[in-house]
PDB file of N, CA and C in Angstrom:
ATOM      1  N   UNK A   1     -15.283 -37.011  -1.646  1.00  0.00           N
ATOM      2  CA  UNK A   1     -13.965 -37.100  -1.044  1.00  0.00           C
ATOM      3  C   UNK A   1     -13.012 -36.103  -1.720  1.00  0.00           C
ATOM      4  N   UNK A   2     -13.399 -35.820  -3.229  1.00  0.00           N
ATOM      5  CA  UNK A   2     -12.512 -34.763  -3.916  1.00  0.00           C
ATOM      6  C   UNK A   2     -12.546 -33.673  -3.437  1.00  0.00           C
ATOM      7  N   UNK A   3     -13.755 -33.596  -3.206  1.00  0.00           N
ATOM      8  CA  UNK A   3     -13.993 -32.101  -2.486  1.00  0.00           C
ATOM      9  C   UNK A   3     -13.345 -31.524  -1.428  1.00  0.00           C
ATOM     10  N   UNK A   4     -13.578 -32.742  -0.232  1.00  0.00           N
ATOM     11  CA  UNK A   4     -12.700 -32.315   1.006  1.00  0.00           C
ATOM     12  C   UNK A   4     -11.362 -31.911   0.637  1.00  0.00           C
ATOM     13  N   UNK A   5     -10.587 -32.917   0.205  1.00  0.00           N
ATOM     14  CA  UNK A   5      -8.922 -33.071  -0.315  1.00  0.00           C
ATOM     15  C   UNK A   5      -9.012 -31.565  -0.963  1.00  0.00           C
ATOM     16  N   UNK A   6      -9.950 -30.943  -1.575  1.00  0.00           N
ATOM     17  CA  UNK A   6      -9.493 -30.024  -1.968  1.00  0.00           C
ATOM     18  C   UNK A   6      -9.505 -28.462  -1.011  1.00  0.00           C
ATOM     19  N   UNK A   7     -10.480 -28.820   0.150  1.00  0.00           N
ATOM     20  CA  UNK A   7     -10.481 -27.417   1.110  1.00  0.00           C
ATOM     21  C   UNK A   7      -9.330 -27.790   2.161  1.00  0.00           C
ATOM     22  N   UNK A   8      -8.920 -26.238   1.649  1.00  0.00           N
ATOM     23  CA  UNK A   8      -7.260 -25.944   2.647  1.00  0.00           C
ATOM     24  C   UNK A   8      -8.178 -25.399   4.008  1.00  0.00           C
ATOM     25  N   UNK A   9      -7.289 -25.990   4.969  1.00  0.00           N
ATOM     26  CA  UNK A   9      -7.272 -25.526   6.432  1.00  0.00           C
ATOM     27  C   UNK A   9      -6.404 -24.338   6.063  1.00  0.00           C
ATOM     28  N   UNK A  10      -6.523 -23.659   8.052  1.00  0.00           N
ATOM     29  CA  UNK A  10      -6.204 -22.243   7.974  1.00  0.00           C
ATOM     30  C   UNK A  10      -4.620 -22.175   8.041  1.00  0.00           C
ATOM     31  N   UNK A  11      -4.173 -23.289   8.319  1.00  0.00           N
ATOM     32  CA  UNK A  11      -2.350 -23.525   7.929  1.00  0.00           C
ATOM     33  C   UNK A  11      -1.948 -23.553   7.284  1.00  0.00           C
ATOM     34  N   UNK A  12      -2.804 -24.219   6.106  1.00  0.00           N
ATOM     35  CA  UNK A  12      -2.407 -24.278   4.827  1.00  0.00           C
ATOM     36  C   UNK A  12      -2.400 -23.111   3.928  1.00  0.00           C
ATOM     37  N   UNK A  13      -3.530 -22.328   4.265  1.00  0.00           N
ATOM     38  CA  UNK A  13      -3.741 -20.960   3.785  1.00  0.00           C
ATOM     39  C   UNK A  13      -2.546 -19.974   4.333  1.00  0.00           C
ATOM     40  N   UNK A  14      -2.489 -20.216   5.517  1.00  0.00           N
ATOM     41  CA  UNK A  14      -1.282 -19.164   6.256  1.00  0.00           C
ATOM     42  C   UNK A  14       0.000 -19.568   5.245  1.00  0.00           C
ATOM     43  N   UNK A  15       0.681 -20.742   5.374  1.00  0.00           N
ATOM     44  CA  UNK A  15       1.531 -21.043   4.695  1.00  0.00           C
ATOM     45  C   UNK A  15       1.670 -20.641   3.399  1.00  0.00           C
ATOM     46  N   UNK A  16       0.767 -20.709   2.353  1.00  0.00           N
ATOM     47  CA  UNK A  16       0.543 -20.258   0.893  1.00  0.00           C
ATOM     48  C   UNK A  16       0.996 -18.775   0.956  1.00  0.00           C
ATOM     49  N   UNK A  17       0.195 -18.135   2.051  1.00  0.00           N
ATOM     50  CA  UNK A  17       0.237 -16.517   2.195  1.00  0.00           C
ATOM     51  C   UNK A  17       1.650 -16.325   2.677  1.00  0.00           C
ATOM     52  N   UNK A  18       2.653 -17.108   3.177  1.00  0.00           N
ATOM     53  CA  UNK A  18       3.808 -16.626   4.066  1.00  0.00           C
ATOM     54  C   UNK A  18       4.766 -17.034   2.610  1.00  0.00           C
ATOM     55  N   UNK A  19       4.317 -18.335   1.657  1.00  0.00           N
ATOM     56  CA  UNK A  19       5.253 -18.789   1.036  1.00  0.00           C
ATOM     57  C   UNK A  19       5.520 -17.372  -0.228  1.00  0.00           C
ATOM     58  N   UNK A  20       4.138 -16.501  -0.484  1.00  0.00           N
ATOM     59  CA  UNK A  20       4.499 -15.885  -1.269  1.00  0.00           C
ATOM     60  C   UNK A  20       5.116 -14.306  -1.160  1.00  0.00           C
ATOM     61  N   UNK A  21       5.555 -14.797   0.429  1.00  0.00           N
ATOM     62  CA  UNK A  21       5.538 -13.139   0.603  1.00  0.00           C
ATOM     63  C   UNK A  21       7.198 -13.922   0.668  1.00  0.00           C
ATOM     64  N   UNK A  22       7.675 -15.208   1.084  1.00  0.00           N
ATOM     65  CA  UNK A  22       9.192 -15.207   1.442  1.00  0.00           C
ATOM     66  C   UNK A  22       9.490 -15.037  -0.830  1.00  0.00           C
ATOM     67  N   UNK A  23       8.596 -15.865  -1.341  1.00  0.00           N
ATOM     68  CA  UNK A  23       9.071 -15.978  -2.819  1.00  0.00           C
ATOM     69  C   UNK A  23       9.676 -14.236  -3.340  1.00  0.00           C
ATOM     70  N   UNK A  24       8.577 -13.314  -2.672  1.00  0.00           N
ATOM     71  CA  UNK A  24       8.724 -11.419  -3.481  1.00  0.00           C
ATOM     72  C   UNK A  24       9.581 -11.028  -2.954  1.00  0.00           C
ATOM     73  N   UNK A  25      10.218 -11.535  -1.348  1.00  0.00           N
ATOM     74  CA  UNK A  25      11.484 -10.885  -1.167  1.00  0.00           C
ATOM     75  C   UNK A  25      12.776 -11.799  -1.451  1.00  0.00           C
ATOM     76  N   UNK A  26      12.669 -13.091  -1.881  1.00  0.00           N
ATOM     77  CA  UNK A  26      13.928 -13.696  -2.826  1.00  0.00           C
ATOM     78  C   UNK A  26      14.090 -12.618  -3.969  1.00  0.00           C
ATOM     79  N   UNK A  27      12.895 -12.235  -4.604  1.00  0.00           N
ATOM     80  CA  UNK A  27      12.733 -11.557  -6.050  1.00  0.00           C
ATOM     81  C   UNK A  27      13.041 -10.184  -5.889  1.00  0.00           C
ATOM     82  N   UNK A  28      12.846  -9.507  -4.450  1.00  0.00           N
ATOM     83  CA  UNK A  28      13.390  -8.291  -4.197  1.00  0.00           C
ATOM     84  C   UNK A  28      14.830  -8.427  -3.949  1.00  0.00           C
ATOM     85  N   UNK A  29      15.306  -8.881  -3.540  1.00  0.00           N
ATOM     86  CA  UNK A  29      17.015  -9.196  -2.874  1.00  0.00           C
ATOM     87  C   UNK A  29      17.497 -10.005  -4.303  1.00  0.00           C
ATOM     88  N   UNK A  30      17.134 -10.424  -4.959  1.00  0.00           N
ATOM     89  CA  UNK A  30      17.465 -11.017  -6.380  1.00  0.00           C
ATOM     90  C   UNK A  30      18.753 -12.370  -5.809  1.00  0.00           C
ATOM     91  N   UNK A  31      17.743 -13.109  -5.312  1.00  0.00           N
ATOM     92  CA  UNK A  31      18.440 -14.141  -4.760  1.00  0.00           C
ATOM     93  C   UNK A  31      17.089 -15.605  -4.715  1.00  0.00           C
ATOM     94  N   UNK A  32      17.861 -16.303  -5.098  1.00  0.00           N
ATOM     95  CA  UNK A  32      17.085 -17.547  -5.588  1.00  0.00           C
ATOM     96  C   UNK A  32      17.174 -18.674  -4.043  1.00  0.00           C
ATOM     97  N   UNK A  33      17.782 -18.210  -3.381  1.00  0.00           N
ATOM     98  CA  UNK A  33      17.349 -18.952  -1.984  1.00  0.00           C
ATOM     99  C   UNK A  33      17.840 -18.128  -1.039  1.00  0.00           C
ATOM    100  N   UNK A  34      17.140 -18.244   0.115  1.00  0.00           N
ATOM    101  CA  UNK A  34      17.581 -17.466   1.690  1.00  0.00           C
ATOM    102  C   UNK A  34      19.148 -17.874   1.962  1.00  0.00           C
ATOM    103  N   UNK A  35      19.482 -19.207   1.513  1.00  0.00           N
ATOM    104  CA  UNK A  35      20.825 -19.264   2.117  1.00  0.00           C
ATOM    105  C   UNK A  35      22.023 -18.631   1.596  1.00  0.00           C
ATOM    106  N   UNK A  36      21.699 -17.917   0.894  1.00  0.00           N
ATOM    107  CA  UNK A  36      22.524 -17.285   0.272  1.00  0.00           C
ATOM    108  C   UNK A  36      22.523 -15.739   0.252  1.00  0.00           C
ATOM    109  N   UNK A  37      21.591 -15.317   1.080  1.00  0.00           N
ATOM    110  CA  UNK A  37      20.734 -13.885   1.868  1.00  0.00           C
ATOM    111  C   UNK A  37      22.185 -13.566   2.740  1.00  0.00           C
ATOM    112  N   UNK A  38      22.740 -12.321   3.007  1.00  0.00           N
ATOM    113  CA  UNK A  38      22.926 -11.542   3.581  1.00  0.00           C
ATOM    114  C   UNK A  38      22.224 -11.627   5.102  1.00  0.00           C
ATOM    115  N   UNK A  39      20.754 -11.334   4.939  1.00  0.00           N
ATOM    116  CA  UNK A  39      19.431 -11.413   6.425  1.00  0.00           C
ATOM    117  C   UNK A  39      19.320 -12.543   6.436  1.00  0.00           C
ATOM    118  N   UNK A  40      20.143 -13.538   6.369  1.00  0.00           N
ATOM    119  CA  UNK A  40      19.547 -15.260   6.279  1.00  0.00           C
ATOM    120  C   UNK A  40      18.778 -14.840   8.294  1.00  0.00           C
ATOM    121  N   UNK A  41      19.930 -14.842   8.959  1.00  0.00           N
ATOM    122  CA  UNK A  41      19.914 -15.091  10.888  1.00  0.00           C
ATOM    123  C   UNK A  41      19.462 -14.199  11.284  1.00  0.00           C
ATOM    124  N   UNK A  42      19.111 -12.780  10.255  1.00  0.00           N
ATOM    125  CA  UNK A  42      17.836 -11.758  10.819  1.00  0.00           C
ATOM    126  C   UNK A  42      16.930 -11.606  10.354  1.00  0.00           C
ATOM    127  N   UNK A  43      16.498 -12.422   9.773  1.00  0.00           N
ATOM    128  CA  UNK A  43      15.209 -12.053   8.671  1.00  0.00           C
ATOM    129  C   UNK A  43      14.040 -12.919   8.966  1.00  0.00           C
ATOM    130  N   UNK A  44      13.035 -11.862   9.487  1.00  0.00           N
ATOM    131  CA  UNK A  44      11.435 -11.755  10.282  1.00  0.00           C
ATOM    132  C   UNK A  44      10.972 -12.527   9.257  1.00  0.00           C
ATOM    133  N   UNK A  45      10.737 -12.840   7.848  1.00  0.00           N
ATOM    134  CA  UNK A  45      10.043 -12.980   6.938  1.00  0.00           C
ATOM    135  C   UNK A  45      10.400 -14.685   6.912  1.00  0.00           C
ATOM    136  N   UNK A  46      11.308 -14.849   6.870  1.00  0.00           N
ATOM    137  CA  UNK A  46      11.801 -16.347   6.256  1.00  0.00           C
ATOM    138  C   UNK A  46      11.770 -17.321   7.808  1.00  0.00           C
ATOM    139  N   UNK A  47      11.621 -16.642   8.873  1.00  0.00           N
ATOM    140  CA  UNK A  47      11.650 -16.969  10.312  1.00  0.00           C
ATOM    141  C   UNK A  47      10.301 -17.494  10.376  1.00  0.00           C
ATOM    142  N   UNK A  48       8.995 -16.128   9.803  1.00  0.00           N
ATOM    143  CA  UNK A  48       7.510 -16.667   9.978  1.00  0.00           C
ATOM    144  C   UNK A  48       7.491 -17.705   9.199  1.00  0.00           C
ATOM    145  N   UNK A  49       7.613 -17.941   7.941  1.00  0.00           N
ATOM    146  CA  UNK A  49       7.878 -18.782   6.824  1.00  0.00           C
ATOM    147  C   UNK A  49       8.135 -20.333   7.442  1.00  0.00           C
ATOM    148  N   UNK A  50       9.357 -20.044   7.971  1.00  0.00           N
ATOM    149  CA  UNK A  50       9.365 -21.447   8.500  1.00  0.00           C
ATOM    150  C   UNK A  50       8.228 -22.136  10.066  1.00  0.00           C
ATOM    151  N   UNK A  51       7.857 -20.847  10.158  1.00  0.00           N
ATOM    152  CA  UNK A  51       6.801 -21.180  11.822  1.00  0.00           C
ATOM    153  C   UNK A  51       5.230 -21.777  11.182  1.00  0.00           C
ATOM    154  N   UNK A  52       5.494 -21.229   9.565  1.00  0.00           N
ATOM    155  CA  UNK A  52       4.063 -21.566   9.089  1.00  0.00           C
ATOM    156  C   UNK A  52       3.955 -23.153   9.168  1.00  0.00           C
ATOM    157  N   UNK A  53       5.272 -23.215   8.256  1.00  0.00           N
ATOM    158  CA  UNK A  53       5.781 -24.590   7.869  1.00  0.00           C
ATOM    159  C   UNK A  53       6.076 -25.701   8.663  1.00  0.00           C
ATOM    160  N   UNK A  54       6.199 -25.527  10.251  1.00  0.00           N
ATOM    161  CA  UNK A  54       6.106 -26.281  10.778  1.00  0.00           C
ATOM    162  C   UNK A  54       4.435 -26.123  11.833  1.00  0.00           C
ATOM    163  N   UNK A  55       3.791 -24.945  11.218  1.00  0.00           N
ATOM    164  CA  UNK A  55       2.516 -25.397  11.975  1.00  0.00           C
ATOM    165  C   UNK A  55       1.417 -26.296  11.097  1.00  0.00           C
ATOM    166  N   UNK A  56       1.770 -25.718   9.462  1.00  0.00           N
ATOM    167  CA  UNK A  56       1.154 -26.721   8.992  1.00  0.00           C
ATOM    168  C   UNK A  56       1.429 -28.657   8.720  1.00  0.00           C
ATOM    169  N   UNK A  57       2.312 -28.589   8.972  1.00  0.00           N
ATOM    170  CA  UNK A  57       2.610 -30.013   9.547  1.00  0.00           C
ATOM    171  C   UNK A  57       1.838 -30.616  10.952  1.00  0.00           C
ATOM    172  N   UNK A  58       2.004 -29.775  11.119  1.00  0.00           N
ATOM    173  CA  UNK A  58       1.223 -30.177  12.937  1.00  0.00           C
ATOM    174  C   UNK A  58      -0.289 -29.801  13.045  1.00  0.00           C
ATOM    175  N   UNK A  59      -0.366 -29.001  12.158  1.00  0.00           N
ATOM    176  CA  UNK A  59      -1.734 -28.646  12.199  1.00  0.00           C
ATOM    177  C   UNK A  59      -2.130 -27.972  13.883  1.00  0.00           C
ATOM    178  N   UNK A  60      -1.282 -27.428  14.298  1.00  0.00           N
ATOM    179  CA  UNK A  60      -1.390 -26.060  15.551  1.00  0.00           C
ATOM    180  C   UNK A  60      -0.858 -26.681  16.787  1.00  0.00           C
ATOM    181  N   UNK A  61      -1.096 -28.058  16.723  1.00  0.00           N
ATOM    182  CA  UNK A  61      -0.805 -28.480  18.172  1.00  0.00           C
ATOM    183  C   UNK A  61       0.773 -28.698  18.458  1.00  0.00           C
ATOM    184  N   UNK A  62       0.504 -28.623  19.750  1.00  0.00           N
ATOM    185  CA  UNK A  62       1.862 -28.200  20.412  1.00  0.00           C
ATOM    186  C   UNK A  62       2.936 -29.695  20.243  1.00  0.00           C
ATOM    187  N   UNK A  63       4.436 -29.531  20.759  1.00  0.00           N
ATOM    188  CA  UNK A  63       4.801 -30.742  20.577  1.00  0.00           C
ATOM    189  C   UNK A  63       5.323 -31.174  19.043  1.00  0.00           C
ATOM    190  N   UNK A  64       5.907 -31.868  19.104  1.00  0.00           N
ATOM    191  CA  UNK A  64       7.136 -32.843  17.757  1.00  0.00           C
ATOM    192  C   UNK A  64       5.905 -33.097  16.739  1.00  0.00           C
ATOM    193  N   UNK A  65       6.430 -33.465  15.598  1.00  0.00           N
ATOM    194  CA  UNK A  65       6.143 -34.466  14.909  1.00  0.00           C
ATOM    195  C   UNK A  65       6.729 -35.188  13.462  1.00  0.00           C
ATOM    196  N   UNK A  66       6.908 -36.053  13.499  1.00  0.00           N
ATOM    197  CA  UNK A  66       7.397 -37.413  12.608  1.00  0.00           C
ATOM    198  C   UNK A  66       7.971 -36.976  11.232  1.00  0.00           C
ATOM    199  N   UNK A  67       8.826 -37.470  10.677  1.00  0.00           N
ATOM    200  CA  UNK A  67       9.345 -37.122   9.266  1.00  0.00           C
ATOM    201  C   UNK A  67       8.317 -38.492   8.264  1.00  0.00           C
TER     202      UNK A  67
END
């Protein structure tokens, strides 16, 4: 059972990969959160970021889901 718990799906992987690309451009813009970005309402990067973040919640399928 440890084992499973430990293999990431491909959302989870996407997400990891999106979280560290939004972390290098906080660290490029020398800003410790997006809301405080200049590109907060144009910025491609923090936009995918959040599309990861709500696909890995859902795990791809279409439609809401639950807090």
């Amino acid at each position: 059972m440890e084992l499973q718990n430990s293999i990431k799906d491909k959302w989870e992987l996407n997400l990891e990969e999106k979280t560290i690309e939004l972390k290098e451009c906080q660290e490029k813009n020398r800003v410790q959160s997006c809301l405080v970005c200049l590109k907060l309402l144009d910025c491609k990067i923090r936009d995918s970021y959040v599309h990861a973040v709500y696909l890995s919640m859902n795990k791809g399928a279409s439609g809401g889901f639950e807090f």
